[in-house]
C-alpha atoms as a PDB file:
ATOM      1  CA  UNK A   1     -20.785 -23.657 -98.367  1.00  0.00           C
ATOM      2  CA  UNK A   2     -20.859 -25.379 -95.152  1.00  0.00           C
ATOM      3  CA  UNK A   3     -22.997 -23.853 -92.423  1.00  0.00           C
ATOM      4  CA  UNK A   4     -20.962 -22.375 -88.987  1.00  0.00           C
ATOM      5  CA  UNK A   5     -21.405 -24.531 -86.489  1.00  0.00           C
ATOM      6  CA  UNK A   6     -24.218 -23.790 -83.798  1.00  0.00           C
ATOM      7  CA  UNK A   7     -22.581 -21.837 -80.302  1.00  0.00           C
ATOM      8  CA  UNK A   8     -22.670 -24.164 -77.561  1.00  0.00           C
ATOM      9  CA  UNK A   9     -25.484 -23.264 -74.702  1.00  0.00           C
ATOM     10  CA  UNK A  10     -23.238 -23.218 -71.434  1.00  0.00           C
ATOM     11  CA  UNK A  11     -23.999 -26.507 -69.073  1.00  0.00           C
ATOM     12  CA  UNK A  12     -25.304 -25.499 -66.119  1.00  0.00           C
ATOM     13  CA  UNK A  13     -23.920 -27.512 -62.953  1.00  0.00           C
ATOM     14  CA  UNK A  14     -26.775 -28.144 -61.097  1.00  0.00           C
ATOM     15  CA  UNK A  15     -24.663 -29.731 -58.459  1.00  0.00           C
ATOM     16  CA  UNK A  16     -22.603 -26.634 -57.183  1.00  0.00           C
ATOM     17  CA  UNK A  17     -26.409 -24.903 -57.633  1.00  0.00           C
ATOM     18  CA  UNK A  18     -27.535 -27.119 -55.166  1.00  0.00           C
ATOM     19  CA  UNK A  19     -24.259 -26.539 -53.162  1.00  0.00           C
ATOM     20  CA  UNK A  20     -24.614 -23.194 -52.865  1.00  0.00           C
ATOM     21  CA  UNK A  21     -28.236 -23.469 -52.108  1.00  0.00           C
ATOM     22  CA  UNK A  22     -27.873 -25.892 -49.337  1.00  0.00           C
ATOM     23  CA  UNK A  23     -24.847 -23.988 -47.414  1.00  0.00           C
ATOM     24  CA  UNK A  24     -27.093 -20.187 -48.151  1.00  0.00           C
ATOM     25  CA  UNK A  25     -30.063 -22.190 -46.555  1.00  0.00           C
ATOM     26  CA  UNK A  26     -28.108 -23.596 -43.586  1.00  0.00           C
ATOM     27  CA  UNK A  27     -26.290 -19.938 -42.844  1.00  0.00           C
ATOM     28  CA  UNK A  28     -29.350 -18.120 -42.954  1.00  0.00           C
ATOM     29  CA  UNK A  29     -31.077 -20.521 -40.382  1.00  0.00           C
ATOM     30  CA  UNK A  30     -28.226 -20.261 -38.258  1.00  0.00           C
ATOM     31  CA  UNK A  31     -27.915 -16.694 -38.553  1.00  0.00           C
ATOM     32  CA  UNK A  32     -31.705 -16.168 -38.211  1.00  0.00           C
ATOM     33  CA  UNK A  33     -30.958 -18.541 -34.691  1.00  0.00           C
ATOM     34  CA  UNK A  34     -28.816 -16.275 -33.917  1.00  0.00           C
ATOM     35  CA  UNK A  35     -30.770 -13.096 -34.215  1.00  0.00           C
ATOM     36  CA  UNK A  36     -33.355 -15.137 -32.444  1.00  0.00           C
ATOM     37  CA  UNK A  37     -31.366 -16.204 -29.805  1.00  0.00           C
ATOM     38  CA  UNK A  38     -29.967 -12.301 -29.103  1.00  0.00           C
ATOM     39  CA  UNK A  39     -33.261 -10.946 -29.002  1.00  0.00           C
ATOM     40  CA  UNK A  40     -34.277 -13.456 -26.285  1.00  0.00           C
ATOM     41  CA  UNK A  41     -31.107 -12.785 -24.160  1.00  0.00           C
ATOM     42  CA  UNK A  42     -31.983  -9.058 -24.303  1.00  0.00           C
ATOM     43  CA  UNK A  43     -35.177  -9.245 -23.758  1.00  0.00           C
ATOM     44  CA  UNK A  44     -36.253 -12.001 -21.161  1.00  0.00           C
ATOM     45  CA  UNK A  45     -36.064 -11.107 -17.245  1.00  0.00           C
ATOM     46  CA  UNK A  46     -33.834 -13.516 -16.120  1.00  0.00           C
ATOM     47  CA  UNK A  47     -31.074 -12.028 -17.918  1.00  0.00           C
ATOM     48  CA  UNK A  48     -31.361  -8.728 -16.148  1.00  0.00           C
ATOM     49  CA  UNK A  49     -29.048  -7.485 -13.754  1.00  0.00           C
ATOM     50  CA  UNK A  50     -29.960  -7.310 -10.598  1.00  0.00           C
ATOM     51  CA  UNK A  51     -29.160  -3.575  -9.077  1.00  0.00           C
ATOM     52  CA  UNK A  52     -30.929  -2.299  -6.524  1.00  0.00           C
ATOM     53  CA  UNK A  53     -30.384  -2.210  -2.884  1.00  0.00           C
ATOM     54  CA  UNK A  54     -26.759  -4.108  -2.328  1.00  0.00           C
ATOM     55  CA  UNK A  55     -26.582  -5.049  -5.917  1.00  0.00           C
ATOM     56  CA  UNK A  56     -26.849  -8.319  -5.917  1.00  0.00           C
ATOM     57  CA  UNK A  57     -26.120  -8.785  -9.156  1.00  0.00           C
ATOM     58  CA  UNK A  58     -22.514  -7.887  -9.340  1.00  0.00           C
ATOM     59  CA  UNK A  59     -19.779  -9.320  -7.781  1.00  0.00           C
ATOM     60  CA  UNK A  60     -16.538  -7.771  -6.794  1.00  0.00           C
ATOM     61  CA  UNK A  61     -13.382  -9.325  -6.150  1.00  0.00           C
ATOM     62  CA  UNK A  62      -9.860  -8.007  -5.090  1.00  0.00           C
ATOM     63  CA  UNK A  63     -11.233  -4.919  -3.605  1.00  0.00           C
ATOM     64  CA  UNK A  64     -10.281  -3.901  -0.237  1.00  0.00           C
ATOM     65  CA  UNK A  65     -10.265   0.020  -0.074  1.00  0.00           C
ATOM     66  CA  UNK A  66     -12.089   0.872  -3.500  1.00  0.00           C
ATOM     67  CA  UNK A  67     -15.253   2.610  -2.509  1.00  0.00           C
ATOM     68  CA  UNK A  68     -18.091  -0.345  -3.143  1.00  0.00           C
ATOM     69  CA  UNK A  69     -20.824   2.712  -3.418  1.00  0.00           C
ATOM     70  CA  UNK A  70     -18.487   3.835  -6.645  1.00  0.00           C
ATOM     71  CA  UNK A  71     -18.081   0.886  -7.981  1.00  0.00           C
ATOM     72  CA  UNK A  72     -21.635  -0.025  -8.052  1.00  0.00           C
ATOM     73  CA  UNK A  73     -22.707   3.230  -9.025  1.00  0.00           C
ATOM     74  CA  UNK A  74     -20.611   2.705 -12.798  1.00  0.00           C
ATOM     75  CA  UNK A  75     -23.397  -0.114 -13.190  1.00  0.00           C
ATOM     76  CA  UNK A  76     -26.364   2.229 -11.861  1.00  0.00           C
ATOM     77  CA  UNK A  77     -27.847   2.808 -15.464  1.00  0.00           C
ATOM     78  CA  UNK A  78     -27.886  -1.078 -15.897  1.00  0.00           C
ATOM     79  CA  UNK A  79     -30.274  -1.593 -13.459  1.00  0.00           C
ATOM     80  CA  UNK A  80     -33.356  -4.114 -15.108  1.00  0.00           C
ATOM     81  CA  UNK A  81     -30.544  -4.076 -18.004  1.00  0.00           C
ATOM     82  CA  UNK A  82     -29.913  -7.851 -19.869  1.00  0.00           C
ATOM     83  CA  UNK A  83     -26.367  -8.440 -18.829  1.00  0.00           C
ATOM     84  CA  UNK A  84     -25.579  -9.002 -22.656  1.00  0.00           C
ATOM     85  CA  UNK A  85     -26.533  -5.446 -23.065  1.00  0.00           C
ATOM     86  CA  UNK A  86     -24.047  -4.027 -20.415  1.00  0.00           C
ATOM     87  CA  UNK A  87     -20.980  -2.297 -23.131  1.00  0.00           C
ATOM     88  CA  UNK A  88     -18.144  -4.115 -20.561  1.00  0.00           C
ATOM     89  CA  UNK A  89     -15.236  -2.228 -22.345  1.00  0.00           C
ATOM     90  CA  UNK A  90     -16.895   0.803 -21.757  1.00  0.00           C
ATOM     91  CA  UNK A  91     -17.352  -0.121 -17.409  1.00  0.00           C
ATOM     92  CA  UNK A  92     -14.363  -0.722 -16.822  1.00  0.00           C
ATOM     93  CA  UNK A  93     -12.757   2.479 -18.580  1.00  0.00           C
ATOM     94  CA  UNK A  94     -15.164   3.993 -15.600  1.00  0.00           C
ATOM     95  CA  UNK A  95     -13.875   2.024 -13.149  1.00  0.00           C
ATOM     96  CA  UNK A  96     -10.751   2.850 -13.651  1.00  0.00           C
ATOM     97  CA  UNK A  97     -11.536   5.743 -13.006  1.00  0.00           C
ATOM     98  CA  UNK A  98     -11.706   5.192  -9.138  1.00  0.00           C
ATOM     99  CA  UNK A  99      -8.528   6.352  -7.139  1.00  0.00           C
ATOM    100  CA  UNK A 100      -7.896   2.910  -5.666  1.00  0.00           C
ATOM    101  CA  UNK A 101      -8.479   0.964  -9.015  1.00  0.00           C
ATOM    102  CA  UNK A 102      -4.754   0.700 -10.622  1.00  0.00           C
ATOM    103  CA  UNK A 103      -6.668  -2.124 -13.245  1.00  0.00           C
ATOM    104  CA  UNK A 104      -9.924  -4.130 -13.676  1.00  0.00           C
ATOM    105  CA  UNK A 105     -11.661  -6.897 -15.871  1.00  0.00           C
ATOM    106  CA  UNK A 106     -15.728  -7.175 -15.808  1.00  0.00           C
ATOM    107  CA  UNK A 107     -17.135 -10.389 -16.940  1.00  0.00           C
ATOM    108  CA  UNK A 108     -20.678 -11.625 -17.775  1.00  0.00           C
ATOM    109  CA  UNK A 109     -21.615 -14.529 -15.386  1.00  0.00           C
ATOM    110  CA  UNK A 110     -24.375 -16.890 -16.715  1.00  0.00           C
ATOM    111  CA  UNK A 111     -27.490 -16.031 -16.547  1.00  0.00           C
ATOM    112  CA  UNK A 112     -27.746 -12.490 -15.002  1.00  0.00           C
ATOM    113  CA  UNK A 113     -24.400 -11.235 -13.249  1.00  0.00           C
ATOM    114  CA  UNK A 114     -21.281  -9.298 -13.968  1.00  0.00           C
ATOM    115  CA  UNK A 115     -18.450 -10.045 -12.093  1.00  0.00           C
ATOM    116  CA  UNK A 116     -15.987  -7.286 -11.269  1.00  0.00           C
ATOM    117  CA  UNK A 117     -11.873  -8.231 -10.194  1.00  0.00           C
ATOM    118  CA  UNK A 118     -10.497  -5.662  -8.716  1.00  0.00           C
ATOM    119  CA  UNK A 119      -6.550  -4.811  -8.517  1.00  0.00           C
ATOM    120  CA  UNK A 120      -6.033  -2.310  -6.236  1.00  0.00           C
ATOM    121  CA  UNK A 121      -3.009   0.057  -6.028  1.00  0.00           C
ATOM    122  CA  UNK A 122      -0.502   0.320  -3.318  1.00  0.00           C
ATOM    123  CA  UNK A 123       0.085   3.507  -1.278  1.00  0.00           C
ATOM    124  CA  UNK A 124       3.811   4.253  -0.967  1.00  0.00           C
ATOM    125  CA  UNK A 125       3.184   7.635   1.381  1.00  0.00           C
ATOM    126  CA  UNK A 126       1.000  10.255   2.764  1.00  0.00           C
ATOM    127  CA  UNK A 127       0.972  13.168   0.785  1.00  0.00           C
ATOM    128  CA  UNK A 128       0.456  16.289   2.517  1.00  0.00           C
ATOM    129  CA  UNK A 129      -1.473  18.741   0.115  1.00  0.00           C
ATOM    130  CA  UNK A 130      -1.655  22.566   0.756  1.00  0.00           C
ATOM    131  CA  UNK A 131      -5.277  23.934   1.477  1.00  0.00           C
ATOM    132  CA  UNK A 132      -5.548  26.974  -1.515  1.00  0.00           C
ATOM    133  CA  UNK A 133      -5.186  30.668   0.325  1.00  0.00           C
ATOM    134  CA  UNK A 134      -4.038  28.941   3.379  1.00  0.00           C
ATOM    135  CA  UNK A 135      -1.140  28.171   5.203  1.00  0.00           C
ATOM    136  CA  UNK A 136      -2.837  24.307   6.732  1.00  0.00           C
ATOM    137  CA  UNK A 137      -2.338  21.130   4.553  1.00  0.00           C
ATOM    138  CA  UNK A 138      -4.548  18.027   4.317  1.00  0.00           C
ATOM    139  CA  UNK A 139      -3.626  14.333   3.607  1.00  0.00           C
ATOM    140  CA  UNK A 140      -4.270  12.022   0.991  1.00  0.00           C
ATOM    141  CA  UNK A 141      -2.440   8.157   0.025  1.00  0.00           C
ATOM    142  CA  UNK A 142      -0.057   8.243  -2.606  1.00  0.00           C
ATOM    143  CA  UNK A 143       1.043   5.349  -5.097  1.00  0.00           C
ATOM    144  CA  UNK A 144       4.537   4.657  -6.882  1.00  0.00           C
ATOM    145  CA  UNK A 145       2.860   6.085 -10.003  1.00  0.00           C
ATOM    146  CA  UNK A 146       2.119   9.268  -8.565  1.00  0.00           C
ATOM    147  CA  UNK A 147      -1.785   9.065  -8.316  1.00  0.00           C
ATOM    148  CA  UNK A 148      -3.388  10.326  -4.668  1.00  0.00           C
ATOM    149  CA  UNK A 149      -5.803   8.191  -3.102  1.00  0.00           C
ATOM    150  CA  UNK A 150      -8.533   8.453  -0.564  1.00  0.00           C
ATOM    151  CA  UNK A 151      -7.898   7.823   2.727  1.00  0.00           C
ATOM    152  CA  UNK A 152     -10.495   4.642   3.883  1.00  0.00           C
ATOM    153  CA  UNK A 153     -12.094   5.268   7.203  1.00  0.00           C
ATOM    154  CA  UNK A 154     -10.993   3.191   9.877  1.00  0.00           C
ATOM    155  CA  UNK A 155      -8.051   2.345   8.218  1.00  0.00           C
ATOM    156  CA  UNK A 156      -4.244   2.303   9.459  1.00  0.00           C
ATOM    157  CA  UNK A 157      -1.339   3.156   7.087  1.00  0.00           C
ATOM    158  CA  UNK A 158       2.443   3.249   8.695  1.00  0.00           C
ATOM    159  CA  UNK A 159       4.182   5.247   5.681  1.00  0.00           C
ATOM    160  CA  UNK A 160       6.291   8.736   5.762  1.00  0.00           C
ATOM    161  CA  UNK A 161       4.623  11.929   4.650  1.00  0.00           C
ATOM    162  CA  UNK A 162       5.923  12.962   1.257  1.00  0.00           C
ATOM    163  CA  UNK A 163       5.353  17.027   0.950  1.00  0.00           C
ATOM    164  CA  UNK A 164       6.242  19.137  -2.158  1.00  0.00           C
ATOM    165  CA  UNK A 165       3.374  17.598  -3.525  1.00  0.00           C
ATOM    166  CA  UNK A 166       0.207  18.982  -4.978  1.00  0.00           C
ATOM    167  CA  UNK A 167      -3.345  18.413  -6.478  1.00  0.00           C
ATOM    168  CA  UNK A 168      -2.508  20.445 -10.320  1.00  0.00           C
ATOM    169  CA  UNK A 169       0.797  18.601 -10.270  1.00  0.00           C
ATOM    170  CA  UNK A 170       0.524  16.200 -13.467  1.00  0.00           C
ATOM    171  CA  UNK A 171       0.414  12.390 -12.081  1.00  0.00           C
ATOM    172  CA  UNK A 172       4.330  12.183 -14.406  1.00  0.00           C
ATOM    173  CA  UNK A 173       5.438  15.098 -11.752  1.00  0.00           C
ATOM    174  CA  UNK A 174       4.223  13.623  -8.815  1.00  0.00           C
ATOM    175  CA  UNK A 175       5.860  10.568  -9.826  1.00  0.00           C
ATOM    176  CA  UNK A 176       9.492  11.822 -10.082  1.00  0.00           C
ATOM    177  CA  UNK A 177       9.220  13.168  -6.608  1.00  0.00           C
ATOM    178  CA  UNK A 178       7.782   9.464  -4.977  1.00  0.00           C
ATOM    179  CA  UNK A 179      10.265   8.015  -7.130  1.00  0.00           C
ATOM    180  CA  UNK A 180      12.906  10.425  -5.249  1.00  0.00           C
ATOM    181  CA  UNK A 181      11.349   9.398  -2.215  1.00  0.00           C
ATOM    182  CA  UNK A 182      11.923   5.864  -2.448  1.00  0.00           C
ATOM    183  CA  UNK A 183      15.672   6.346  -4.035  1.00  0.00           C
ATOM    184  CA  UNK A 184      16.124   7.765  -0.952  1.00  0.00           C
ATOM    185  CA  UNK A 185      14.811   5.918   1.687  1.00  0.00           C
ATOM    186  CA  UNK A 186      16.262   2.941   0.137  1.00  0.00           C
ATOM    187  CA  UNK A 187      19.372   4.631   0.023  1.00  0.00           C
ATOM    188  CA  UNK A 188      19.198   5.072   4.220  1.00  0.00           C
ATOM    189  CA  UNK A 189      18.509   2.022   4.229  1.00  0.00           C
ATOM    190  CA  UNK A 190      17.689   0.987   8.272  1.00  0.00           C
ATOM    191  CA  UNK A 191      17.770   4.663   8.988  1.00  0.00           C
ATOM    192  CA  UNK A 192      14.840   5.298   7.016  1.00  0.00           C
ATOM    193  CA  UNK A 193      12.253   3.969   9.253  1.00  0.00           C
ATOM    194  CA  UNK A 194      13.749   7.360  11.525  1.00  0.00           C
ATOM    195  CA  UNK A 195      12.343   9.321   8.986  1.00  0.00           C
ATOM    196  CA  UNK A 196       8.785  10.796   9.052  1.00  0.00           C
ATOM    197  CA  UNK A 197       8.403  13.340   6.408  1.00  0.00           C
ATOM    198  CA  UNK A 198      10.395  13.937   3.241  1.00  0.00           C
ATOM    199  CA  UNK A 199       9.957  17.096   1.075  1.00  0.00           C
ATOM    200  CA  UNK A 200      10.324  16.655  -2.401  1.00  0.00           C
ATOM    201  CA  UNK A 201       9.419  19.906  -3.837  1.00  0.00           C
ATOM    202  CA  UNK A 202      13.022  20.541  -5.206  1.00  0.00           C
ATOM    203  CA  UNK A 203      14.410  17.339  -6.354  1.00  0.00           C
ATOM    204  CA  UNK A 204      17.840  18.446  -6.536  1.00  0.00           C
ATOM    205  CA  UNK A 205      17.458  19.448  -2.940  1.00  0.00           C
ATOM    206  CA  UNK A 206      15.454  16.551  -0.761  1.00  0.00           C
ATOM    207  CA  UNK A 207      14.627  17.686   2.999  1.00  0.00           C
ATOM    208  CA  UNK A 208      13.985  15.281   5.746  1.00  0.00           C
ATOM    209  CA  UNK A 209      12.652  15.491   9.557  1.00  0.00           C
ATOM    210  CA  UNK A 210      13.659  13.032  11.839  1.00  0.00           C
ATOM    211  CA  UNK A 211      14.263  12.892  15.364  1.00  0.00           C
ATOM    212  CA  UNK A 212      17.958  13.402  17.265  1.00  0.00           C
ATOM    213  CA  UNK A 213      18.582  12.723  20.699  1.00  0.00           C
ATOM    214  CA  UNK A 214      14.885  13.589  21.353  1.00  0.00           C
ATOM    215  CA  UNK A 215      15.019  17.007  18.980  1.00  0.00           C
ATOM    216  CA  UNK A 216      12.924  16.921  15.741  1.00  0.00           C
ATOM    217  CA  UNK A 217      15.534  18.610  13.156  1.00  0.00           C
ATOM    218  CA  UNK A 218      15.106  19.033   9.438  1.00  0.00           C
ATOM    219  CA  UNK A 219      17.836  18.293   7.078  1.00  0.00           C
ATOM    220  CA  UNK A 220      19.067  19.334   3.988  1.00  0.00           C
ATOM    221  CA  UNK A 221      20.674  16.241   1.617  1.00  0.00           C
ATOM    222  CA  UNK A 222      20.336  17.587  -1.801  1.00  0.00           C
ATOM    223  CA  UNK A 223      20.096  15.221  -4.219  1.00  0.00           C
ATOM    224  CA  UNK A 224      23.245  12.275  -3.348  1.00  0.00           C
ATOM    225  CA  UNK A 225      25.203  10.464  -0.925  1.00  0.00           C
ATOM    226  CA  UNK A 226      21.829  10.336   1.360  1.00  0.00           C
ATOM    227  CA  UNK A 227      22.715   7.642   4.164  1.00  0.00           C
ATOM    228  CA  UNK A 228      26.467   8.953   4.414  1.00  0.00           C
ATOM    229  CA  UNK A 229      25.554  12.948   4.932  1.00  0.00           C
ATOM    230  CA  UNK A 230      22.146  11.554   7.620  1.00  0.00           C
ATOM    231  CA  UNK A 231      24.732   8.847   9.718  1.00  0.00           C
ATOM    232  CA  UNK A 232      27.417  11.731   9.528  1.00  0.00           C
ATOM    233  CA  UNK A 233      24.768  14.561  11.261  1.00  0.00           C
ATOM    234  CA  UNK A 234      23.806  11.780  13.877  1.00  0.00           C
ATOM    235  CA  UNK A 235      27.459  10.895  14.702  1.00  0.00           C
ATOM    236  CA  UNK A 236      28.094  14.639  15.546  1.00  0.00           C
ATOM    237  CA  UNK A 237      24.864  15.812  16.195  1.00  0.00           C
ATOM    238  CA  UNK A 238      25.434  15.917  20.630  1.00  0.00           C
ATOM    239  CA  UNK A 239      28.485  18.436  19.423  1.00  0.00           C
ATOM    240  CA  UNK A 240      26.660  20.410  17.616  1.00  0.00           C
ATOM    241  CA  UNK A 241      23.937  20.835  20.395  1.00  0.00           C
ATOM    242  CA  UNK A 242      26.647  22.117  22.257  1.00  0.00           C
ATOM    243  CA  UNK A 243      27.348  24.882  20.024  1.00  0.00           C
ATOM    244  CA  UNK A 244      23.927  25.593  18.470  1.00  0.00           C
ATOM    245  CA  UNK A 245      21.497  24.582  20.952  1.00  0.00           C
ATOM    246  CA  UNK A 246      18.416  26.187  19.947  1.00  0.00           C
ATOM    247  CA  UNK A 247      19.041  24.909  16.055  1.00  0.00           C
ATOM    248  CA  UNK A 248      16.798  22.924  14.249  1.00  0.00           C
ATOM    249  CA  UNK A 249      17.771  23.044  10.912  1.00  0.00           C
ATOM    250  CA  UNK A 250      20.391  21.935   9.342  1.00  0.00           C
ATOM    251  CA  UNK A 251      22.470  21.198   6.022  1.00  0.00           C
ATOM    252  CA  UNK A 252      24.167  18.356   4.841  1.00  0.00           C
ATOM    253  CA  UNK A 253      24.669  19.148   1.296  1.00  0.00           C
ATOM    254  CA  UNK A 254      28.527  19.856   1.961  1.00  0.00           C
ATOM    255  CA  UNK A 255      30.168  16.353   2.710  1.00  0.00           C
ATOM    256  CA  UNK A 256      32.973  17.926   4.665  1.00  0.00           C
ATOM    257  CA  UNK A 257      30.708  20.144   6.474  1.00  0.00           C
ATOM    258  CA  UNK A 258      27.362  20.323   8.670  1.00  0.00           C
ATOM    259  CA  UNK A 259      25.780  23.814   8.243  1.00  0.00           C
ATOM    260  CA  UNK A 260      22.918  25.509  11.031  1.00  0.00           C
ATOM    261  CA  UNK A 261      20.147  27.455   8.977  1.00  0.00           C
END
């Protein structure tokens, strides 16, 4: 009876061994360079940021009324820090957290810097916020999106004063009532520069304070038909001192009729 044949010992292919050897070899040597070369960019001194007094080590770009003291101080725990240590993602989250910041990018600048760009946001009015228990207000800057703003020393702003507005108002709130605001300025058109404040705390029911003949008045214009109801006050507004001449309010919200409150 004829003996089985013997099983075949699998070939081994020495040249996909050494294929494999030769690419595990040059990964791990570049991956050991690697680890080499991050542990000498954390640890040697010329890759530290620079922090202390001025903070020379970061620059900052765009900024005009951000605080520089808060921007600095988001970096103040990086002090003597390797700049490839700094979490970046995790700065600028903090800076925007700065009124004037509406958005930001940080950078790493070779060997030992971070540079900051700065884009600031644009105030649209004053906001006049009521002092708790008190009948005074106090001012702040307010942007299109709502969000109030520092006022920067020595700094001029030629805006109206938007009232109706408050600090526990949600940003989306305060935002309907700019947007108001602007619908209706816009909507006066040249005559808005006449206006100085605007109250939006009712937006169905807008309220403005100009000037008339020399008179500050305060008008009612609801929520329409803005620069037709304000040129219609003005065009009868000498009558109406003849009749009401100690009047200072007024509303408009009737088309066919001006009303003394």
């Amino acid at each position: 009876m004829p003996k089985p044949p013997e099983p075949r010992k699998p070939r081994i292919n020495w040249r996909m061994v050494l294929r494999v050897s030769v690419w595990s070899a040059i990964f791990g040597s570049v991956a050991y360079a690697g680890m080499q070369v991050r542990s000498f960019m954390l640890s040697d001194a010329r890759f530290n940021l620079e922090c202390g007094t001025g903070c020379k080590g970061i620059e900052v770009q765009g900024a005009v009324y951000s605080s520089p003291a808060r921007i600095h101080a988001v970096f103040a725990q990086d002090a003597g820090k390797s700049v490839f240590d700094i979490p970046l993602d995790e700065r600028r989250r903090h800076l925007l957290a700065i009124d004037w910041v509406r958005d930001a990018t940080v950078a790493r600048i070779w060997p030992d810097k971070i540079r900051i760009t700065i884009q600031e946001r644009t105030p649209v009015a004053f906001a006049s916020l009521p002092i708790a228990r008190s009948a005074r207000h106090w001012l702040a800057l307010i942007d299109d999106q709502g969000v109030l703003l520092s006022i920067p020393p020595r700094k001029r702003f030629v805006l109206p004063v938007l009232s109706g507005i408050t600090e526990d108002q949600p940003e989306a709130a305060r935002q309907k009532r700019v947007d108001a605001m602007e619908h209706l300025l816009a909507d006066l058109g040249p005559q808005a520069k006449e206006i100085s404040e605007i109250n939006a705390a009712a937006l169905e029911d807008l309220r403005v304070i100009t000037t008339a003949d020399g008179h500050a008045v305060e008008l009612w214009l609801g929520d329409q038909h803005y620069r037709s109801r304000y040129l219609n006050f003005i065009n009868h507004y000498r009558q109406i001192r003849e009749d009401s001449a100690q009047a200072s309010i007024f509303d408009l919200r009737l088309d066919d009729r001006i009303l003394v409150r």
